[in-house]
PDB file of N, CA and C in Angstrom:
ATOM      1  N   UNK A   1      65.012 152.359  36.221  1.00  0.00           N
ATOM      2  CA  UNK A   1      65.025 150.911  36.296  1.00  0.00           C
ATOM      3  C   UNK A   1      64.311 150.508  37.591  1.00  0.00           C
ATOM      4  N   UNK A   2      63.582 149.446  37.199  1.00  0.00           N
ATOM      5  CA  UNK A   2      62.726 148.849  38.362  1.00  0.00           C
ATOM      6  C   UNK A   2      63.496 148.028  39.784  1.00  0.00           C
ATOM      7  N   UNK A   3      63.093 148.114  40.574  1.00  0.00           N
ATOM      8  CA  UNK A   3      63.716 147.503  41.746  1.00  0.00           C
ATOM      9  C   UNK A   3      63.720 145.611  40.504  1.00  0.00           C
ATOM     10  N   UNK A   4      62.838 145.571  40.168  1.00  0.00           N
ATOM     11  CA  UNK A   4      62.813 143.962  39.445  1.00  0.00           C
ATOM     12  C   UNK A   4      63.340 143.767  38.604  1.00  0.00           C
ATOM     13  N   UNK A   5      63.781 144.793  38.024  1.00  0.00           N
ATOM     14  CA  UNK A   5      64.789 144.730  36.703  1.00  0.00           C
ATOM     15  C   UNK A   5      66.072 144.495  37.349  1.00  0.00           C
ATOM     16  N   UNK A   6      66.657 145.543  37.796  1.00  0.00           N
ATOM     17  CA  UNK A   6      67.488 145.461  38.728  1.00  0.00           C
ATOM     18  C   UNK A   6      68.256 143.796  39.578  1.00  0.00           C
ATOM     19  N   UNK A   7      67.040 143.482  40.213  1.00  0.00           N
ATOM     20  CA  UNK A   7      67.461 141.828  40.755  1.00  0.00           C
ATOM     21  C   UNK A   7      67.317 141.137  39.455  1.00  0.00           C
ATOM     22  N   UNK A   8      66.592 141.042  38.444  1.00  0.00           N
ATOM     23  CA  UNK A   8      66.803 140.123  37.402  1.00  0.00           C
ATOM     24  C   UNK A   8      68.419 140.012  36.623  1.00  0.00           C
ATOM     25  N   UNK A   9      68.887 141.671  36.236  1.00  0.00           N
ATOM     26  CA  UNK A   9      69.855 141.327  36.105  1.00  0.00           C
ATOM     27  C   UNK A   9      71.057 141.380  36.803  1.00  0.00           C
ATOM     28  N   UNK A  10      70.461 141.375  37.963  1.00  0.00           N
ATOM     29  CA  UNK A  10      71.650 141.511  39.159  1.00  0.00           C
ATOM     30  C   UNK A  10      71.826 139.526  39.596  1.00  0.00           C
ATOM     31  N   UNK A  11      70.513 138.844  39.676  1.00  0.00           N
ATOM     32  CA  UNK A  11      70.808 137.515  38.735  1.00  0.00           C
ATOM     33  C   UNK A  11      71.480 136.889  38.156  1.00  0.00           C
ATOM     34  N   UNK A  12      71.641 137.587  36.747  1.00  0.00           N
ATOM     35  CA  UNK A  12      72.552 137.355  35.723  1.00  0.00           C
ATOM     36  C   UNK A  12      73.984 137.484  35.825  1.00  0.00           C
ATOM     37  N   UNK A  13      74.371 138.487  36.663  1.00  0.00           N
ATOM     38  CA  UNK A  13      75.350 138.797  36.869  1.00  0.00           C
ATOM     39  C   UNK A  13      75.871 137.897  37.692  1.00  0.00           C
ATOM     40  N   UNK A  14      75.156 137.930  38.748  1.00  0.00           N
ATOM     41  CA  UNK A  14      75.677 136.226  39.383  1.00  0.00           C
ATOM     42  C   UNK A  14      76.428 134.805  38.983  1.00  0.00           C
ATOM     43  N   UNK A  15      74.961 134.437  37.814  1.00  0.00           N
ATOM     44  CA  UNK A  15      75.782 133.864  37.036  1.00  0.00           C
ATOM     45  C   UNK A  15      76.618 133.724  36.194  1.00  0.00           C
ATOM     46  N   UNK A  16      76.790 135.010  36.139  1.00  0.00           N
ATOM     47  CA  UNK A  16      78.157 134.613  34.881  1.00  0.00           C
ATOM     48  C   UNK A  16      79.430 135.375  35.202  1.00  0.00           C
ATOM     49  N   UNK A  17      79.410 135.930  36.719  1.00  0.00           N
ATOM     50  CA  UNK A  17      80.714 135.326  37.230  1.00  0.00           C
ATOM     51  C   UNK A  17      80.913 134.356  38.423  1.00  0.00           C
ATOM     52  N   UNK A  18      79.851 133.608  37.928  1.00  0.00           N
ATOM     53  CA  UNK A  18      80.142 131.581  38.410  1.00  0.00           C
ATOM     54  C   UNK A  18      80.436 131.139  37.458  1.00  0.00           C
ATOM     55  N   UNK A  19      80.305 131.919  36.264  1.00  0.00           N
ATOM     56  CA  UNK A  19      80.911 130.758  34.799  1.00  0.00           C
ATOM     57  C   UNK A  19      82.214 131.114  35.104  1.00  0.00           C
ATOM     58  N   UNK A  20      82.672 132.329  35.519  1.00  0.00           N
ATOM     59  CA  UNK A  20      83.837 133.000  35.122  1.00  0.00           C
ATOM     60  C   UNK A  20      84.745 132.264  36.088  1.00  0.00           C
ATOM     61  N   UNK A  21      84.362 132.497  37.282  1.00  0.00           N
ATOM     62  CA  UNK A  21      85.120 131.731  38.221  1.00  0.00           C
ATOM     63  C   UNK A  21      85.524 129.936  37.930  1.00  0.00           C
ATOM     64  N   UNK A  22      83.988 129.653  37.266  1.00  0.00           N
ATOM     65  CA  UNK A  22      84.595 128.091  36.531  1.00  0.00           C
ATOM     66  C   UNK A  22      85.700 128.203  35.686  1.00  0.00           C
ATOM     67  N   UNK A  23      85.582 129.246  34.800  1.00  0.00           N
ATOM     68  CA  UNK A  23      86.818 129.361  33.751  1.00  0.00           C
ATOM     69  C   UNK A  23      87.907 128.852  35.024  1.00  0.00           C
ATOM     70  N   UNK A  24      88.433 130.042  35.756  1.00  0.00           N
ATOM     71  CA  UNK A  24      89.974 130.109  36.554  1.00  0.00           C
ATOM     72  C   UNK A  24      90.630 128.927  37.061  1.00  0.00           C
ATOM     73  N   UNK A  25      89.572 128.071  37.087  1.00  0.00           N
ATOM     74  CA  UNK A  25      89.762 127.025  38.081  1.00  0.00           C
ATOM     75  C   UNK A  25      90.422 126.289  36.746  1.00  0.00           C
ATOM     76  N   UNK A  26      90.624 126.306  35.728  1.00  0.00           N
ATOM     77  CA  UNK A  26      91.543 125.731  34.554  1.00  0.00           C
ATOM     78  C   UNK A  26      92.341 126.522  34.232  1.00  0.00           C
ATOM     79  N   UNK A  27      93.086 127.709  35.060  1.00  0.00           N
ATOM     80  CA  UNK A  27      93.713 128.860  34.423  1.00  0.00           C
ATOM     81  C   UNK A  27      94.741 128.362  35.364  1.00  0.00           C
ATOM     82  N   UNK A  28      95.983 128.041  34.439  1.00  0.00           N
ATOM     83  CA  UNK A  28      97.183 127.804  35.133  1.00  0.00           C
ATOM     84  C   UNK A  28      97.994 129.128  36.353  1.00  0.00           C
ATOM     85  N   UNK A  29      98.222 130.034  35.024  1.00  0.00           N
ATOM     86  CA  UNK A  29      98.371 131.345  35.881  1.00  0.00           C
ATOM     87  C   UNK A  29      97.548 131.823  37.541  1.00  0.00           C
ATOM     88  N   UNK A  30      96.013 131.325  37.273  1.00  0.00           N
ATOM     89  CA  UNK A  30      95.354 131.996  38.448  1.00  0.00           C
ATOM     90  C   UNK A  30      95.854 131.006  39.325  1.00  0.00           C
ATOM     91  N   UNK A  31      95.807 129.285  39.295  1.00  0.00           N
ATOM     92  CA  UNK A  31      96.040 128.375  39.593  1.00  0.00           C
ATOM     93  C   UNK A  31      97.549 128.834  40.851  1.00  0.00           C
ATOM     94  N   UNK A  32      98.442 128.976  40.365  1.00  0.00           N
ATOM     95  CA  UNK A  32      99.760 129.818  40.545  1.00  0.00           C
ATOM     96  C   UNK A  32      99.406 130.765  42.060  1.00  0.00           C
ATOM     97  N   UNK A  33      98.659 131.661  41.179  1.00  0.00           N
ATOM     98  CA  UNK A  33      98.925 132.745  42.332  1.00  0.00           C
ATOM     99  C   UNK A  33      97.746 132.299  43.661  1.00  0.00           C
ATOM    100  N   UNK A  34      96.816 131.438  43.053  1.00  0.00           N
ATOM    101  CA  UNK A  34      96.002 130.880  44.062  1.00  0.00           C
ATOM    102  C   UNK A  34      96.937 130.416  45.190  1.00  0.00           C
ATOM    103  N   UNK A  35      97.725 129.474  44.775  1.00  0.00           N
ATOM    104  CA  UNK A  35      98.978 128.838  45.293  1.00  0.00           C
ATOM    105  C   UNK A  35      99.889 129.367  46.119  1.00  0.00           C
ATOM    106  N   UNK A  36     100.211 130.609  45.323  1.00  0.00           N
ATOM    107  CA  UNK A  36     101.290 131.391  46.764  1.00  0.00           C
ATOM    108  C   UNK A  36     100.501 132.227  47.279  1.00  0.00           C
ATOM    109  N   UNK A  37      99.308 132.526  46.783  1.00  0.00           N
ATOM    110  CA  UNK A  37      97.898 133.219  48.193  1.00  0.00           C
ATOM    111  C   UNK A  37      98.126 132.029  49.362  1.00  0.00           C
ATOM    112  N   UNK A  38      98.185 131.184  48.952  1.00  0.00           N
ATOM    113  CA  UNK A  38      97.485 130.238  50.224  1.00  0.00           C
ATOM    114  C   UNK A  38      98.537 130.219  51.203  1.00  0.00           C
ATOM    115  N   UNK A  39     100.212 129.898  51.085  1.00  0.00           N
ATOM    116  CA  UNK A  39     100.921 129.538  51.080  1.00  0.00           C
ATOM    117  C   UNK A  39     101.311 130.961  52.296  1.00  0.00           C
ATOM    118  N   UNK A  40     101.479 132.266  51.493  1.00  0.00           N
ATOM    119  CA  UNK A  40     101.735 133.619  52.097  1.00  0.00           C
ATOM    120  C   UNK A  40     100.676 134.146  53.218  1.00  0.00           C
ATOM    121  N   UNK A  41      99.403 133.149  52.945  1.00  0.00           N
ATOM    122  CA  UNK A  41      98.379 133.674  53.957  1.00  0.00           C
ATOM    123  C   UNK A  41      98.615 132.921  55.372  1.00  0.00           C
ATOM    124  N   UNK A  42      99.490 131.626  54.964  1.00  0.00           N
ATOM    125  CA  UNK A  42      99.392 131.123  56.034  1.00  0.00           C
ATOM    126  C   UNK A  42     100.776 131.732  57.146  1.00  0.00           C
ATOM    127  N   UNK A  43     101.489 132.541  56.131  1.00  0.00           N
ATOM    128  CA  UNK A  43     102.953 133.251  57.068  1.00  0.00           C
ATOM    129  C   UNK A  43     101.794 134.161  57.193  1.00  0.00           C
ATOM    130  N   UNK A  44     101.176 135.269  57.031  1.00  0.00           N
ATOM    131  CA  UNK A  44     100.554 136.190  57.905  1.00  0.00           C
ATOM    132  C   UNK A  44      99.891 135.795  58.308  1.00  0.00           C
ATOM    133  N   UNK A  45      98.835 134.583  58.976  1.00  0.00           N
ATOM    134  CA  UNK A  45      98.515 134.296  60.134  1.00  0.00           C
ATOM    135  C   UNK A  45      99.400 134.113  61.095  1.00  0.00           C
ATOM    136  N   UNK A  46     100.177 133.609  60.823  1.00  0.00           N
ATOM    137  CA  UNK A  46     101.345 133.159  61.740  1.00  0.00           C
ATOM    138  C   UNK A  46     101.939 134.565  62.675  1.00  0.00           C
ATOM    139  N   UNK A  47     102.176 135.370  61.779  1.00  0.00           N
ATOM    140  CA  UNK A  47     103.182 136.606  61.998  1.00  0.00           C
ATOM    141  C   UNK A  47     101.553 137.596  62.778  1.00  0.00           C
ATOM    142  N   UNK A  48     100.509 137.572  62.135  1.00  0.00           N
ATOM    143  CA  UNK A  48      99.353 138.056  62.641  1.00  0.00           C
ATOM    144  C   UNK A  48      98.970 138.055  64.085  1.00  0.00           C
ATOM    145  N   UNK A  49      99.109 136.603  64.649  1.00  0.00           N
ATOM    146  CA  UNK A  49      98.766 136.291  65.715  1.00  0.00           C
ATOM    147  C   UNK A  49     100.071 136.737  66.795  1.00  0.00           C
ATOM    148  N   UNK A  50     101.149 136.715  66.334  1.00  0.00           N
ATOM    149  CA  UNK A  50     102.556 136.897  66.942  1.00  0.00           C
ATOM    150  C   UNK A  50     102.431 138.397  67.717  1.00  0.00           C
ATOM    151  N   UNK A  51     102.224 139.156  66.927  1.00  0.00           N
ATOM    152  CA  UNK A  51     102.634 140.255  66.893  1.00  0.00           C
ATOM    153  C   UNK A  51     101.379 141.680  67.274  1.00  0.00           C
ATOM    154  N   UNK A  52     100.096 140.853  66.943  1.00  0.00           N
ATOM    155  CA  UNK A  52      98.766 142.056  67.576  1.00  0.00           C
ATOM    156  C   UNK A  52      98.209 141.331  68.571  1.00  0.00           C
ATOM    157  N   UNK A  53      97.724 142.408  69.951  1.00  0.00           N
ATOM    158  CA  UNK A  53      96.789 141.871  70.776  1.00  0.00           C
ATOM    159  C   UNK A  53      95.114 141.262  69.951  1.00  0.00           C
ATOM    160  N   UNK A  54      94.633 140.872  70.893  1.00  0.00           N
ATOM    161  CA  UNK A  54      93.236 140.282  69.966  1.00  0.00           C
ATOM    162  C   UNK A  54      92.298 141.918  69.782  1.00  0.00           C
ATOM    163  N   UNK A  55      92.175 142.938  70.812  1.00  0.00           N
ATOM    164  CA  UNK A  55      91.660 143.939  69.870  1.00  0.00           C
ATOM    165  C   UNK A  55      92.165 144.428  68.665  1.00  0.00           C
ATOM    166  N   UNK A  56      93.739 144.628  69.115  1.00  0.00           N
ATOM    167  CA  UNK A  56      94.375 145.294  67.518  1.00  0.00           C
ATOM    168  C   UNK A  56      93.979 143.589  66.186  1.00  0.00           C
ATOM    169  N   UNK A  57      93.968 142.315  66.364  1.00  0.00           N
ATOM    170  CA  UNK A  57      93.697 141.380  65.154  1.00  0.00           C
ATOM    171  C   UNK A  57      91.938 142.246  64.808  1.00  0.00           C
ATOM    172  N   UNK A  58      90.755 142.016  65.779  1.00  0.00           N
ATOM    173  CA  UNK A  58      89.656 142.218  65.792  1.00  0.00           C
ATOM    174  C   UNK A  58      89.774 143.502  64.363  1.00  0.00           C
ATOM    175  N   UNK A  59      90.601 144.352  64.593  1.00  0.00           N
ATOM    176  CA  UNK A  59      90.438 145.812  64.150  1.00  0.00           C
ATOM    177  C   UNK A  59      90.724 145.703  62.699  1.00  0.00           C
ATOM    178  N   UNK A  60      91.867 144.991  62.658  1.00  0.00           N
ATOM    179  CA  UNK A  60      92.247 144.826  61.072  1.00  0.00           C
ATOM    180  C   UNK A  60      92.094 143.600  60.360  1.00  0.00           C
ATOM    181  N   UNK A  61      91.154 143.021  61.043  1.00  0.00           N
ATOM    182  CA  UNK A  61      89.937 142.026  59.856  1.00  0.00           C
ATOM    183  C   UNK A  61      88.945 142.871  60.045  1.00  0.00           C
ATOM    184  N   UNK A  62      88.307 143.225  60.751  1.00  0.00           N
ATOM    185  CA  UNK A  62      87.387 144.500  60.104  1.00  0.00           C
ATOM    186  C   UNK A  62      87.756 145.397  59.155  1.00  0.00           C
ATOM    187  N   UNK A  63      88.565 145.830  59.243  1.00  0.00           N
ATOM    188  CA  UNK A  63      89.440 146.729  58.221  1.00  0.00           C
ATOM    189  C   UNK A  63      89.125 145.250  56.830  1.00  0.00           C
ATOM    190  N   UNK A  64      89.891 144.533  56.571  1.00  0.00           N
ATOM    191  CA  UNK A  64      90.353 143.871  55.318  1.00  0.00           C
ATOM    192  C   UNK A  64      88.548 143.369  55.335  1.00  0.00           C
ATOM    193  N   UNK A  65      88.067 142.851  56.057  1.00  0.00           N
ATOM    194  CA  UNK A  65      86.792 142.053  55.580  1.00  0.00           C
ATOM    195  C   UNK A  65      85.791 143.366  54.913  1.00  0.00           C
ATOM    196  N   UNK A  66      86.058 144.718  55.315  1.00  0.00           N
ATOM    197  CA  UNK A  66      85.372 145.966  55.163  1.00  0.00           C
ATOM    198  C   UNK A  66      85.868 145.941  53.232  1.00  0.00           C
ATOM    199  N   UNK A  67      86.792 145.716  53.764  1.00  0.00           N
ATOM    200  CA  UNK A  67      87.786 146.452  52.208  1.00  0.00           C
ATOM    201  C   UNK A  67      86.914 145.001  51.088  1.00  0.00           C
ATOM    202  N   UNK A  68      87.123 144.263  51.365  1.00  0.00           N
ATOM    203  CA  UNK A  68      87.056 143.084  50.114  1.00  0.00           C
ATOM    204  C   UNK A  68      85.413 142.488  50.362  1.00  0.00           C
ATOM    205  N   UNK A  69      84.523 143.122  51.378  1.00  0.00           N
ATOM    206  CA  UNK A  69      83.161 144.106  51.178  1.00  0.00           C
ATOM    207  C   UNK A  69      82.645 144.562  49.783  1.00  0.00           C
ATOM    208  N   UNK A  70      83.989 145.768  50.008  1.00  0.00           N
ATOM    209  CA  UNK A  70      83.811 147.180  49.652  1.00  0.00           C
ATOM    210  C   UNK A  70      84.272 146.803  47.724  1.00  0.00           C
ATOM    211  N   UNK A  71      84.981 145.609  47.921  1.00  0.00           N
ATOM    212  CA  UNK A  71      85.462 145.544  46.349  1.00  0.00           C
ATOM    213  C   UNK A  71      84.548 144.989  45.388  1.00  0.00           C
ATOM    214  N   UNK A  72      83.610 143.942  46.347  1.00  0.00           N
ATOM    215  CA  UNK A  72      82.856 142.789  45.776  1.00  0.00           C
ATOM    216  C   UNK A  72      81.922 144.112  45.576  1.00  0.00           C
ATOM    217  N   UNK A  73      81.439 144.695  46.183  1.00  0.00           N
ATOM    218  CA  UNK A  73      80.088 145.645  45.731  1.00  0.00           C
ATOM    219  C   UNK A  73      80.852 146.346  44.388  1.00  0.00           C
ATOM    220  N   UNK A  74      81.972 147.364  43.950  1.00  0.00           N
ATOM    221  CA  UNK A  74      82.015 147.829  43.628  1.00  0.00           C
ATOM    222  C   UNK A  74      82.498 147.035  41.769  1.00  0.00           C
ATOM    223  N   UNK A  75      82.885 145.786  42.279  1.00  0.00           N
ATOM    224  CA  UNK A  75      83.175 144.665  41.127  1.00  0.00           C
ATOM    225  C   UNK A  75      81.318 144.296  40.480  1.00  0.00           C
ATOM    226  N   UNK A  76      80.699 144.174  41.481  1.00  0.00           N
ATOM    227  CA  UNK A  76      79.361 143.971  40.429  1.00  0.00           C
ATOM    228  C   UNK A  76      78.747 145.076  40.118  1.00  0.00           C
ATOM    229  N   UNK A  77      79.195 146.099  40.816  1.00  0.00           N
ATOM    230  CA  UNK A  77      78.704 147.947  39.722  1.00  0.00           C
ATOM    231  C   UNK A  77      79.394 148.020  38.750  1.00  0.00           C
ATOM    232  N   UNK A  78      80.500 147.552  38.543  1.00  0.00           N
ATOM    233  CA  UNK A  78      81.307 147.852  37.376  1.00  0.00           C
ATOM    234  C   UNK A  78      80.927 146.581  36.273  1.00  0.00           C
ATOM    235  N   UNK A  79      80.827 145.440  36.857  1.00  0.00           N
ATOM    236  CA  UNK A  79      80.291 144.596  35.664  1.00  0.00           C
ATOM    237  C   UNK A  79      78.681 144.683  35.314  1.00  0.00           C
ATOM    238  N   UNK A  80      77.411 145.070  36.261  1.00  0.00           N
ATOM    239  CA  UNK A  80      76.556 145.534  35.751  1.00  0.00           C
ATOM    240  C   UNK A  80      76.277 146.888  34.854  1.00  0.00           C
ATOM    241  N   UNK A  81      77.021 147.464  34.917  1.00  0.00           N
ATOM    242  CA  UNK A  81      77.353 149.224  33.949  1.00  0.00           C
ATOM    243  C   UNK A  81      77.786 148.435  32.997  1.00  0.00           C
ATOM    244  N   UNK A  82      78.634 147.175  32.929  1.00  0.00           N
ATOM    245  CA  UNK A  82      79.675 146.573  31.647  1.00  0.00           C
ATOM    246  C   UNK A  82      78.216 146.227  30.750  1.00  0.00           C
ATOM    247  N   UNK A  83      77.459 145.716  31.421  1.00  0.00           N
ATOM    248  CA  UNK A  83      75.999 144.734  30.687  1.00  0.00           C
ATOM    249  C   UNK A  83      75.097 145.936  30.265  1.00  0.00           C
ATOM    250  N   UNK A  84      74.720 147.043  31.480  1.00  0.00           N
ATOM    251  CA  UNK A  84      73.738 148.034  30.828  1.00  0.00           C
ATOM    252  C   UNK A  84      74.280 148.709  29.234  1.00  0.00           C
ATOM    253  N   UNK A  85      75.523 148.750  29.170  1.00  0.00           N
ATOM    254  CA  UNK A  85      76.651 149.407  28.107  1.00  0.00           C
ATOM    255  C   UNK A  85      75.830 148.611  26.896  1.00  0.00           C
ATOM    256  N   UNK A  86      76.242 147.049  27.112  1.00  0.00           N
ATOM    257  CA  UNK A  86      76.781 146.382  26.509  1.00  0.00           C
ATOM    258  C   UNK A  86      74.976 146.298  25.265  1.00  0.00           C
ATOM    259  N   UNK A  87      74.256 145.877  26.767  1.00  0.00           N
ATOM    260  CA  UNK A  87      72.557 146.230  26.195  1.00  0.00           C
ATOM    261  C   UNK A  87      72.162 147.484  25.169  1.00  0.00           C
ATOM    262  N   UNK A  88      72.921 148.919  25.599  1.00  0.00           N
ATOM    263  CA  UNK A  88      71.821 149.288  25.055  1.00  0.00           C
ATOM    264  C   UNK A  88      73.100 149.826  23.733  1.00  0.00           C
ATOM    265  N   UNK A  89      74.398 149.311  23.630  1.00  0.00           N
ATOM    266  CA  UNK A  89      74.981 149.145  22.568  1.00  0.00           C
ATOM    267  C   UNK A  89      73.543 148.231  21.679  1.00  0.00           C
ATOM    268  N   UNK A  90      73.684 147.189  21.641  1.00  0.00           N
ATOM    269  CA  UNK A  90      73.371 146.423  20.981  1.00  0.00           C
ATOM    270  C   UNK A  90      71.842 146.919  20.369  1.00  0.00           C
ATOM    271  N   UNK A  91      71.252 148.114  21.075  1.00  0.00           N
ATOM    272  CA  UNK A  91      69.683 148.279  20.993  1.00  0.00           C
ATOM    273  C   UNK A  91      69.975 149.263  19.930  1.00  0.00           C
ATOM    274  N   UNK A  92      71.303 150.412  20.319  1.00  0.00           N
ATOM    275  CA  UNK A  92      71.822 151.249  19.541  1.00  0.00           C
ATOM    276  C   UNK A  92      72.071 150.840  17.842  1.00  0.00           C
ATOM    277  N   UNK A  93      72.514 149.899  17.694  1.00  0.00           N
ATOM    278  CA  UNK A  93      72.723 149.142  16.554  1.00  0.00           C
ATOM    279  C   UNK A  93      71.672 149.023  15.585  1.00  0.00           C
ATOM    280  N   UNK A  94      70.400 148.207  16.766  1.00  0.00           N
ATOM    281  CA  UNK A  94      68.923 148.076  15.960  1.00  0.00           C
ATOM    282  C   UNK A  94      69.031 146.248  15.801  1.00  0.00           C
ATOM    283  N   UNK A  95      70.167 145.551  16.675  1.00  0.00           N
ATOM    284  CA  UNK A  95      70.530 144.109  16.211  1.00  0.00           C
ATOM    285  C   UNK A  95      68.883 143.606  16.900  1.00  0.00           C
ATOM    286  N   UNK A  96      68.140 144.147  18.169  1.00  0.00           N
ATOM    287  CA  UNK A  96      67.172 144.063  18.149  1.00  0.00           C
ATOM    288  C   UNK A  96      65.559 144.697  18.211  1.00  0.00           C
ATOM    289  N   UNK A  97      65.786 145.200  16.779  1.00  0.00           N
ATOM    290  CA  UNK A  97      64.740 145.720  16.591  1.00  0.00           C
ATOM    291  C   UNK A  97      63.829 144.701  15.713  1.00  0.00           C
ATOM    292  N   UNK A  98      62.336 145.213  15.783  1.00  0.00           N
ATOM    293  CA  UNK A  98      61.559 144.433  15.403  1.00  0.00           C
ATOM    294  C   UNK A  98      61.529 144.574  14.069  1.00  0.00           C
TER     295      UNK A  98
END
């Protein structure tokens, strides 16, 4: 695969988890836990700042900003493998053959 193939449907992928993310934003459930994210993030700032010097805070947002990095890369390898699948299913079939 071409470096241009690659960004084209690395593109795609973009967009359509901006559709996806539009979905949630009507998803009661995500709605919910959005809710006590916000709510629980604001007791571990609280308890965050209490309790580490500013090197030890520095260390473990590097740590968490590393980690949720490390997820977002590995969330669009797993949904681009979902699309290459999904492609050459469909080529497999013959749905587009000439």
């Amino acid at each position: 695969m071409t470096s241009n193939e690659r960004k084209t449907l690395m593109t795609l992928l973009y967009e359509r988890k901006e559709t996806a993310y539009k979905r949630l934003k009507n998803n009661p459930v995500y709605l919910e836990v959005y809710e006590r994210q916000q709510k629980t993030g604001e007791d571990v700032e609280k308890l965050y700042h209490e309790r580490f010097t500013k090197d030890e805070r520095i260390t473990v947002r590097r740590h968490y900003e590393g980690e949720t990095e490390k997820n977002c890369l590995e969330e669009d390898e797993v949904y681009f493998q979902g699309m290459r699948d999904c492609f050459q299913f469909i080529l497999h079939l013959g749905i587009l053959a000439d």
